[in-house]
Protein backbone atom coordinates (compact mmCIF):
# COMPACT_ATOMS: atom_id res chain seq x y z
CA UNK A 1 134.10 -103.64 47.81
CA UNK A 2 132.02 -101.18 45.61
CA UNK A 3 133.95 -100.80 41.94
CA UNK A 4 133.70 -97.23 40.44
CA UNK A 5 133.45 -96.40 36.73
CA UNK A 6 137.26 -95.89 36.44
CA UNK A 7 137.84 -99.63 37.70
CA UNK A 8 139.38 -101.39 34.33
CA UNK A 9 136.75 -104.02 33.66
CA UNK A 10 138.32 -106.88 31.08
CA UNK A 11 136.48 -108.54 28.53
CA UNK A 12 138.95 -111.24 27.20
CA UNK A 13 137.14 -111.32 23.97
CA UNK A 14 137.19 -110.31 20.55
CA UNK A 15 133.06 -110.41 20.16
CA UNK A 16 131.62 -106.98 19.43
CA UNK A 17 129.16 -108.44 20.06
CA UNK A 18 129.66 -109.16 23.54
CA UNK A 19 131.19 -105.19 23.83
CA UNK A 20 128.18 -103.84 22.58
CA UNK A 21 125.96 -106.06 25.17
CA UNK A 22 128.57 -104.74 28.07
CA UNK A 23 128.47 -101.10 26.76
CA UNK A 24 124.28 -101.13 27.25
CA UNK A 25 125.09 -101.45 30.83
CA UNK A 26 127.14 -98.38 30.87
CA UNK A 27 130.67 -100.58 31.08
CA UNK A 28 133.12 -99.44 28.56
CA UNK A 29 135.39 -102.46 28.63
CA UNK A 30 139.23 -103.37 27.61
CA UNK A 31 139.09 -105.82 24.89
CA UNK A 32 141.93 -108.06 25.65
CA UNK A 33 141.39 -111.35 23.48
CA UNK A 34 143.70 -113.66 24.40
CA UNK A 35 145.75 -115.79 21.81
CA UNK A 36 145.40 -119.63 22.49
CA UNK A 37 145.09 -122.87 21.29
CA UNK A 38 141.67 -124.35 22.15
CA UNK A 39 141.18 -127.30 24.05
CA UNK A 40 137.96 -129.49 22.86
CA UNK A 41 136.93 -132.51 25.35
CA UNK A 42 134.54 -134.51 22.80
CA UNK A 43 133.46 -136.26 26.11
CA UNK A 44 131.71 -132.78 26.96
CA UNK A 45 128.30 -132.29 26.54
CA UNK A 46 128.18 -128.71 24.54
CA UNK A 47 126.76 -126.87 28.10
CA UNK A 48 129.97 -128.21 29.67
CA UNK A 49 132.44 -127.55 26.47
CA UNK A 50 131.59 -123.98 26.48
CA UNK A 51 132.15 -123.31 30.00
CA UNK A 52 135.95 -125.25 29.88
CA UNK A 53 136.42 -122.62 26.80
CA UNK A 54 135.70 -119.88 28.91
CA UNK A 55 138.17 -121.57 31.81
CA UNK A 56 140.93 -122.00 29.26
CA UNK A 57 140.39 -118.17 28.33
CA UNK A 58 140.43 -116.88 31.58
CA UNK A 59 143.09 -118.66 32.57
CA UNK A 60 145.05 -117.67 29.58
CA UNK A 61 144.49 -114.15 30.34
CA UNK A 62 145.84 -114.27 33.55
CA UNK A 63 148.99 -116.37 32.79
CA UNK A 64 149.39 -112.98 30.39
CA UNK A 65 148.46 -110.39 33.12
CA UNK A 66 148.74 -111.90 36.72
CA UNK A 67 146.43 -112.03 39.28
CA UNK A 68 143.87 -108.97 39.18
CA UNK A 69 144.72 -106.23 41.06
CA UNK A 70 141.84 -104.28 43.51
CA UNK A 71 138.84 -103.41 41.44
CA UNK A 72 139.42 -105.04 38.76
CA UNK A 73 137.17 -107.12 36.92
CA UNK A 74 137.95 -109.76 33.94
CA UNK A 75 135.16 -111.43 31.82
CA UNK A 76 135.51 -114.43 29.31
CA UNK A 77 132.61 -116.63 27.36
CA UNK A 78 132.00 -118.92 24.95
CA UNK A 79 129.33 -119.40 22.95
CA UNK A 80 128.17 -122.83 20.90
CA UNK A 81 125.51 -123.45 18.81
CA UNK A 82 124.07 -127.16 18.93
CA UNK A 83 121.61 -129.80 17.25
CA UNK A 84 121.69 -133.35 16.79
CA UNK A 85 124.35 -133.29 18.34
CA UNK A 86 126.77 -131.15 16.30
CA UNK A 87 128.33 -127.96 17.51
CA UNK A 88 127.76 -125.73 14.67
CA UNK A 89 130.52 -123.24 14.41
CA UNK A 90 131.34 -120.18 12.35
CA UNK A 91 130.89 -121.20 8.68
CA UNK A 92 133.82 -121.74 6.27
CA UNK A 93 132.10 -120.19 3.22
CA UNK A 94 128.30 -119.50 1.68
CA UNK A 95 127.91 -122.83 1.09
CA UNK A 96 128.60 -123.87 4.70
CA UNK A 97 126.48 -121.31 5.76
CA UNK A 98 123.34 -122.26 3.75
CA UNK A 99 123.95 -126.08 5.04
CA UNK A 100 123.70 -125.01 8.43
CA UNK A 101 120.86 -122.79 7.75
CA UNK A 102 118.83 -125.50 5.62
CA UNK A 103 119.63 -127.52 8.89
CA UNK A 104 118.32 -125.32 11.07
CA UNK A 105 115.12 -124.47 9.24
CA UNK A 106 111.44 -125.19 11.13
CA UNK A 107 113.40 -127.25 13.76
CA UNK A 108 114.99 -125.92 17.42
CA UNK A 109 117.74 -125.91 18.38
CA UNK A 110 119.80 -124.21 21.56
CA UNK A 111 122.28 -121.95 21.95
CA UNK A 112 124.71 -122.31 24.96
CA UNK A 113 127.19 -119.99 26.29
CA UNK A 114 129.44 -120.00 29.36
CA UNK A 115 131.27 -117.86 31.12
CA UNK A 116 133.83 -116.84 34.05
CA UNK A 117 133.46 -113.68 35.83
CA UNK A 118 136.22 -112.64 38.38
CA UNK A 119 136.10 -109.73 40.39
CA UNK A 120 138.90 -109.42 42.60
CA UNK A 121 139.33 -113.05 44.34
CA UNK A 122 135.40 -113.76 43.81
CA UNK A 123 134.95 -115.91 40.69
CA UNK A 124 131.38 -116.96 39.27
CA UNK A 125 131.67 -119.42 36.35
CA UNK A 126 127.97 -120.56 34.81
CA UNK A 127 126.38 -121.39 31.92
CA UNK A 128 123.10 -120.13 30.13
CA UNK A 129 121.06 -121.89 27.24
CA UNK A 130 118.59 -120.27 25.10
CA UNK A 131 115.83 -122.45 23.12
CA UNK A 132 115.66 -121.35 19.90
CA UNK A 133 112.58 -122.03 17.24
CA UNK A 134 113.29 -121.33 13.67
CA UNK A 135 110.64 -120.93 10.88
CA UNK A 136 110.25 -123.46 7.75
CA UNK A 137 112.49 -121.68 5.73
CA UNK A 138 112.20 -121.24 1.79
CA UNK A 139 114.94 -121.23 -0.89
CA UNK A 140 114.43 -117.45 -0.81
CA UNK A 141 114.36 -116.74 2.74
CA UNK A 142 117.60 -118.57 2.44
CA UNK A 143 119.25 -116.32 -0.23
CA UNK A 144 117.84 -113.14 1.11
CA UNK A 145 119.91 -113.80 4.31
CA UNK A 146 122.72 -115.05 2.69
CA UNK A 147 123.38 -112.08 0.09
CA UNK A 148 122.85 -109.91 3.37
CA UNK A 149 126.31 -111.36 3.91
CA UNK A 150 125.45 -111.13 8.06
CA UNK A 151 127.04 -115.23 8.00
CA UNK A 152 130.27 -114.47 7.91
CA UNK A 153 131.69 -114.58 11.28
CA UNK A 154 128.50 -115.95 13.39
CA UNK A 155 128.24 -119.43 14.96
CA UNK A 156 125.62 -121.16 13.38
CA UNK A 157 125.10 -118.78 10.08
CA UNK A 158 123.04 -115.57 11.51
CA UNK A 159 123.05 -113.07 14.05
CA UNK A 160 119.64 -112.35 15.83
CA UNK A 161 120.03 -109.30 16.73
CA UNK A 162 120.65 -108.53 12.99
CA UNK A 163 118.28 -109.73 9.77
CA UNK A 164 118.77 -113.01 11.30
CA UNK A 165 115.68 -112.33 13.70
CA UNK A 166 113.30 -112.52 10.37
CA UNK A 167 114.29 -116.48 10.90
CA UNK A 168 113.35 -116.96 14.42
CA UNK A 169 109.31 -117.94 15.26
CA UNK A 170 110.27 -118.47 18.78
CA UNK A 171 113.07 -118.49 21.33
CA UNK A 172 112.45 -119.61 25.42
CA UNK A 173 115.73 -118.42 27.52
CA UNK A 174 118.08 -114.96 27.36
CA UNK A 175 118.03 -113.42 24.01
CA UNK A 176 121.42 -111.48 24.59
CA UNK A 177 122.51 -114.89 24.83
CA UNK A 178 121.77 -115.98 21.28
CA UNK A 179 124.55 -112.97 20.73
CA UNK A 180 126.91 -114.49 23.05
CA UNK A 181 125.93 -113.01 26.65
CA UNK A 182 123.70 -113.37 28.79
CA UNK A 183 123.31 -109.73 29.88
CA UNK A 184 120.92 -109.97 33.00
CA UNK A 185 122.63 -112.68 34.23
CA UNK A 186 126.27 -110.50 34.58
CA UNK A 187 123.93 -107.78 35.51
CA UNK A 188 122.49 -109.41 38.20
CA UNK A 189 125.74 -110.62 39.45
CA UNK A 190 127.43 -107.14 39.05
CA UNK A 191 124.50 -105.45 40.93
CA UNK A 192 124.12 -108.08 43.89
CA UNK A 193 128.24 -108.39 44.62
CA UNK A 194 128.40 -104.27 44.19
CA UNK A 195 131.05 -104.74 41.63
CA UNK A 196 129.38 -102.14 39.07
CA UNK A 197 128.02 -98.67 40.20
CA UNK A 198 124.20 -99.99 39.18
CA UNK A 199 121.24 -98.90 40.77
């Protein structure tokens, strides 16, 4: 069934991020975050812990709502980023943030996000990863970005698509999904199921 414009389209998320990514596309979302506790398997590899987040969302969401009514659409994600095997979240103060950024510097490291999609009764639930090369970072660079103050509030101390990209040499995967969305990907399964009005 082809959705129209006026179709609600759900983004169980709090992210403006992930708004802003959804917006691009011409989708003006609800932003319905859902209140929940989280559920962390530590038997999980981080791939697999972000997309049981995004199940424990989504099904959160609909406990709230019910099932999705015709034309309706409901996204939820998670994002983590990992190395050496710790999940580096959002950062408790400055001084967490400039550990995680000292930890980060000239090294790689990925950034994973999963997600559910549900469009009516059709349901796509994947995960992305994005390789992601930092440069050898100075004291200064350090400060510079931290008095920017663009850590608060971002897994892993800095937002790309912010002054955070000054820190990147390389990345290999979706850059949208360094933000927390990988953008072509819902595109692409938007367009191919005709559950957006794309081209």
């Amino acid at each position: 069934m082809t959705r129209t414009a006026s179709d609600p389209f759900f983004l169980v998320s709090a992210s403006p991020r992930r708004r802003d990514l959804l917006v691009r596309l011409g989708i003006t979302p609800l932003v319905t975050p859902v209140d929940m506790e989280e559920h962390h398997d530590p038997d999980l590899s981080p791939e697999d812990l972000t997309l049981s987040l995004a199940e424990q969302k989504m099904e959160a969401f609909l406990r709230e709502k019910g099932p999705l009514g015709p034309g309706e659409t409901a996204l939820t994600a998670d994002t983590i980023v990992h190395i050496d095997g710790q999940h580096l979240g959002k950062p408790r103060d400055r001084d967490h943030a400039e550990s995680m950024l000292r930890l980060l510097s000239g090294r790689e490291h990925r950034v994973s996000t999963g997600f559910v999609l549900l469009a009516g009764d059709r349901r796509f639930a994947e995960v992305a990863s994005t390789q992601v090369m930092f440069h050898r970072l100075s004291d200064g660079d350090i400060g510079f970005y931290l008095d920017s103050g663009e850590w608060h509030d971002a897994a892993g101390a800095y937002k790309i698509q912010e002054r955070g990209e000054i820190m990147i040499n390389w990345i290999k995967g979706s850059w949208s999904n360094v933000m927390g969305l990988p953008i072509s990907r819902i595109y692409a399964i938007l367009r191919d199921n005709n559950f957006w009005p794309v081209p």
